[in-house]
N, C-alpha and C. Protein backbone atom coordinates (compact mmCIF):
# COMPACT_ATOMS: atom_id res chain seq x y z
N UNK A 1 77.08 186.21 132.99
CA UNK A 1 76.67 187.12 131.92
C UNK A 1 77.85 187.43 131.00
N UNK A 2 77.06 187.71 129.94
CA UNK A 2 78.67 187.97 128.75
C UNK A 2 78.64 189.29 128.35
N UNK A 3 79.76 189.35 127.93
CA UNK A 3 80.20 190.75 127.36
C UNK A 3 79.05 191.92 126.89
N UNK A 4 78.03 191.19 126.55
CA UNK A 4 77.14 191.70 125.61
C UNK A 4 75.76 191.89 126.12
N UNK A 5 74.94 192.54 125.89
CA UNK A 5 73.53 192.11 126.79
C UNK A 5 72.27 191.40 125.37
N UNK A 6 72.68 190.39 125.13
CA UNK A 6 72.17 189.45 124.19
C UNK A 6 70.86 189.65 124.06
N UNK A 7 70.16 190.16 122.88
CA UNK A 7 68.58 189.91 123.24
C UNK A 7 67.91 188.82 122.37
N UNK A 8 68.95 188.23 121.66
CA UNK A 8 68.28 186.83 120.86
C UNK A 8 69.88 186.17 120.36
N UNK A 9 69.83 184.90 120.88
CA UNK A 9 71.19 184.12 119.89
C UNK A 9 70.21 183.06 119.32
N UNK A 10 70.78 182.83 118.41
CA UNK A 10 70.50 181.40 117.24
C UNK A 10 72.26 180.54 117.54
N UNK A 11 71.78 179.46 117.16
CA UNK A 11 72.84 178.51 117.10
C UNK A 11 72.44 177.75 115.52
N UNK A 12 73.87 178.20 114.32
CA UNK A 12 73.18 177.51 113.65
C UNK A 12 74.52 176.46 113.29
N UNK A 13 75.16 175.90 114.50
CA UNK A 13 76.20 175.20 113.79
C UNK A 13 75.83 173.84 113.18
N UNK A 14 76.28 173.14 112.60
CA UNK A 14 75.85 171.93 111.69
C UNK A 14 75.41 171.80 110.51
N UNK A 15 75.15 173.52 110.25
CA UNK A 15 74.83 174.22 109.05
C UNK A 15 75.41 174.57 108.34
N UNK A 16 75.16 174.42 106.65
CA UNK A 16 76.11 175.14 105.59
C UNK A 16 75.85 175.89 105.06
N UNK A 17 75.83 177.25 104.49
CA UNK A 17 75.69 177.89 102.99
C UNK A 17 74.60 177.48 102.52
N UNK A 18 73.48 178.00 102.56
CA UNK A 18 73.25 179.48 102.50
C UNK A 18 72.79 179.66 104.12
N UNK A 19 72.84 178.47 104.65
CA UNK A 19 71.72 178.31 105.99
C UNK A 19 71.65 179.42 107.01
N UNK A 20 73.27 179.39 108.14
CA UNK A 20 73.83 180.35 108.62
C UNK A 20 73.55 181.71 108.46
N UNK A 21 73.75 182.27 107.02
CA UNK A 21 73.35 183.76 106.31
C UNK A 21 72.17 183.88 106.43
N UNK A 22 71.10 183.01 106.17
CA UNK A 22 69.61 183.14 106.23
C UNK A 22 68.97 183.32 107.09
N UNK A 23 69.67 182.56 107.93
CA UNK A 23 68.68 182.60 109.60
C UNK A 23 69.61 184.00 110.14
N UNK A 24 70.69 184.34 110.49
CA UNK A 24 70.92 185.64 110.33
C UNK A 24 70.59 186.45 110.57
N UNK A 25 69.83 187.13 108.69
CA UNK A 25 69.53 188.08 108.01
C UNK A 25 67.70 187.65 108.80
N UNK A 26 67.44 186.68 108.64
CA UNK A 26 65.89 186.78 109.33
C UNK A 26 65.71 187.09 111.02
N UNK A 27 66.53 186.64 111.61
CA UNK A 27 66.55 186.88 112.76
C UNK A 27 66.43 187.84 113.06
N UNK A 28 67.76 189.11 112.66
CA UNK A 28 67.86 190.40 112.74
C UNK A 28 66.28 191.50 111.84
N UNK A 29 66.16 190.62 110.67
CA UNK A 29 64.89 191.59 110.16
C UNK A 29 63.75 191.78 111.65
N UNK A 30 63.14 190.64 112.50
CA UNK A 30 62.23 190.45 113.71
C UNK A 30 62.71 191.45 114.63
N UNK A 31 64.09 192.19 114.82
CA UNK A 31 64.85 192.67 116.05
C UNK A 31 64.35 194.42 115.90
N UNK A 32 64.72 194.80 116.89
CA UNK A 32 64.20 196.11 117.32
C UNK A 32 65.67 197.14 117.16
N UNK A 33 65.80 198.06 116.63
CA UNK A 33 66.75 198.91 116.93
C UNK A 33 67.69 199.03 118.47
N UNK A 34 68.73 198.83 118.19
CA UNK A 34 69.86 198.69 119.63
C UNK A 34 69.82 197.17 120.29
N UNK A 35 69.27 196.51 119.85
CA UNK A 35 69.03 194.86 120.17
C UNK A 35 69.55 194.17 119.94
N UNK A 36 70.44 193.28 120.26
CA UNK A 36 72.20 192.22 120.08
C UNK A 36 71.87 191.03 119.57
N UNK A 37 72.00 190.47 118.16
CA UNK A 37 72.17 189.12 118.37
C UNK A 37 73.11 188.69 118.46
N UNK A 38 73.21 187.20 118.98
CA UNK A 38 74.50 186.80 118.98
C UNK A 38 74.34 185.28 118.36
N UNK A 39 75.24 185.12 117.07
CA UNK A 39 75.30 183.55 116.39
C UNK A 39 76.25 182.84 116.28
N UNK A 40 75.59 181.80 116.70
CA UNK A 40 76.89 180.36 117.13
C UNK A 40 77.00 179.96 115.65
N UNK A 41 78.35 179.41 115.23
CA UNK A 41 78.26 178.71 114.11
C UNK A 41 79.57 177.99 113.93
N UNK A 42 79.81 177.28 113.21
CA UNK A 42 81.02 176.37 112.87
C UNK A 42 81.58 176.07 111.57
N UNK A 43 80.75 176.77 110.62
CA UNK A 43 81.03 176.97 109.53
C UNK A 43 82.49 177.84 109.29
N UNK A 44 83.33 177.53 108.83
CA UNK A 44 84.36 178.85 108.74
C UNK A 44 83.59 179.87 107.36
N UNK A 45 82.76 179.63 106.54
CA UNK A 45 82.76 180.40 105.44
C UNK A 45 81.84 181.72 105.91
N UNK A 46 80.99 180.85 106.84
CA UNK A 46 80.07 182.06 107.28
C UNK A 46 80.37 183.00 108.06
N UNK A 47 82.03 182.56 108.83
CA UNK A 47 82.35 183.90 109.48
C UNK A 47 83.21 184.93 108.67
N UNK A 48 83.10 184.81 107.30
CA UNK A 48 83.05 185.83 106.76
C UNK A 48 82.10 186.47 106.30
N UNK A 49 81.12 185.44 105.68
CA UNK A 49 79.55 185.79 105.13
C UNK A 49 78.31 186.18 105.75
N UNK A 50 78.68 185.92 107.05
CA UNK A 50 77.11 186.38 107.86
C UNK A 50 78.09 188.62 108.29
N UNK A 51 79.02 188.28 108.60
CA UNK A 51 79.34 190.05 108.61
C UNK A 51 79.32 190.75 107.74
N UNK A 52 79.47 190.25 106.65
CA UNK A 52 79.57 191.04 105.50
C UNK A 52 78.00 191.48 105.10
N UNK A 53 77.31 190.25 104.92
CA UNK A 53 75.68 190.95 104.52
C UNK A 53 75.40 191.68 105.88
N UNK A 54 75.29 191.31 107.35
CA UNK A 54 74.82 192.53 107.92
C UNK A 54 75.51 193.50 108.28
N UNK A 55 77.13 194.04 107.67
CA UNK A 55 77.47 195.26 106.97
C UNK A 55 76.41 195.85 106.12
N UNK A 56 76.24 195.05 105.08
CA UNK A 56 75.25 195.54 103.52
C UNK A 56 73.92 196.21 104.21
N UNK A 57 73.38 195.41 105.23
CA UNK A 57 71.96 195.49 105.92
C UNK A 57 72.13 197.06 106.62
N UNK A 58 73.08 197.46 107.68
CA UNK A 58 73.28 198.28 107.62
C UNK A 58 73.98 198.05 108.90
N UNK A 59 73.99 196.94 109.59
CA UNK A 59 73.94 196.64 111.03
C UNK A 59 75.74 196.89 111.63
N UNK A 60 75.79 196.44 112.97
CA UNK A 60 76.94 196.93 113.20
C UNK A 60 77.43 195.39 113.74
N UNK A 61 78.77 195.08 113.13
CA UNK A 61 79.06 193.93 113.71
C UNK A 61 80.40 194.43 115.18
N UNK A 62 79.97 193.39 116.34
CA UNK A 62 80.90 194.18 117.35
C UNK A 62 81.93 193.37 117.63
N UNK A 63 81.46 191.84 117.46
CA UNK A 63 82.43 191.03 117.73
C UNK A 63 82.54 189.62 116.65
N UNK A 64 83.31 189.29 116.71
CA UNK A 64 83.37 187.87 116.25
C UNK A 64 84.42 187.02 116.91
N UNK A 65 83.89 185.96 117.95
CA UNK A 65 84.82 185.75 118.96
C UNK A 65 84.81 184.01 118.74
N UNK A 66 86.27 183.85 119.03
CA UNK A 66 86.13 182.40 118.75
C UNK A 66 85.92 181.31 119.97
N UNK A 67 85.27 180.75 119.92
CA UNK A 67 84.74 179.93 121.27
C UNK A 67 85.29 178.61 121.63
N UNK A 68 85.60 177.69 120.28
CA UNK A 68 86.17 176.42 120.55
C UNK A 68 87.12 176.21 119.08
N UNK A 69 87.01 174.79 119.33
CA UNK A 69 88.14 174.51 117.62
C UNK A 69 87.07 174.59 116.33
N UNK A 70 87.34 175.68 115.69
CA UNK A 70 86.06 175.73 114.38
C UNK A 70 84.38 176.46 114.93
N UNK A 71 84.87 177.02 115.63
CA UNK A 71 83.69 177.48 116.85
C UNK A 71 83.33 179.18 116.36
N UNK A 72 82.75 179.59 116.85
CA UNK A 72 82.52 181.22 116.16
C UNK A 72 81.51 181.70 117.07
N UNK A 73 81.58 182.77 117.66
CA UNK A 73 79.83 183.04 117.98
C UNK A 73 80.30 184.91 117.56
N UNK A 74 79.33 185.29 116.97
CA UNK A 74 79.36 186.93 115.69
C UNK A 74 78.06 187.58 116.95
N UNK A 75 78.47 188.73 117.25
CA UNK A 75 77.70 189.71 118.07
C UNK A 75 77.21 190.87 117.13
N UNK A 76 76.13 190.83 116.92
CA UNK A 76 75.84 191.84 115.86
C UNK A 76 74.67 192.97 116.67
N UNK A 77 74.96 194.23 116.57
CA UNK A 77 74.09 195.02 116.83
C UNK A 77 73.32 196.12 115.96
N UNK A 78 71.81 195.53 115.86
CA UNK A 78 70.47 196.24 114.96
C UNK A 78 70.54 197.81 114.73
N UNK A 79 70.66 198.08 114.09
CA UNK A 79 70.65 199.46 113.77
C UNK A 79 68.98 199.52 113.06
């Protein structure tokens, strides 16, 4: 078990701009208040861009942890 008590991850590595941000922001819209996602990705642009919009959204980002070379997985929790 990980750090986190995960209640949905997406994996969107292989993906570019806008992809990553989209699935995201949709994922989290489906989620329930206090509910974790967690997203794999490999994009470097999106690990600035997927925290920043669900800052805007309102959400709380807890982690952004790096997993391999170019690797990312972002722990975000639903507010």
């Amino acid at each position: 078990m990980g750090k986190y008590e995960v209640t949905k991850s997406i994996d969107v590595r292989g993906e570019v701009c806008p992809v990553p941000d989209v699935e995201a922001k949709r994922a989290v819209k489906k989620m329930k208040p206090g509910e974790i996602l967690e997203v794999w990705i490999d994009y470097p642009m999106s690990k600035e861009r997927i925290p920043e919009g669900m800052k805007k959204m309102g959400h709380e980002v807890l982690e952004i942890e790096e997993v391999g070379n170019s690797e990312w997985k972002i722990y975000i929790k639903v507010k």
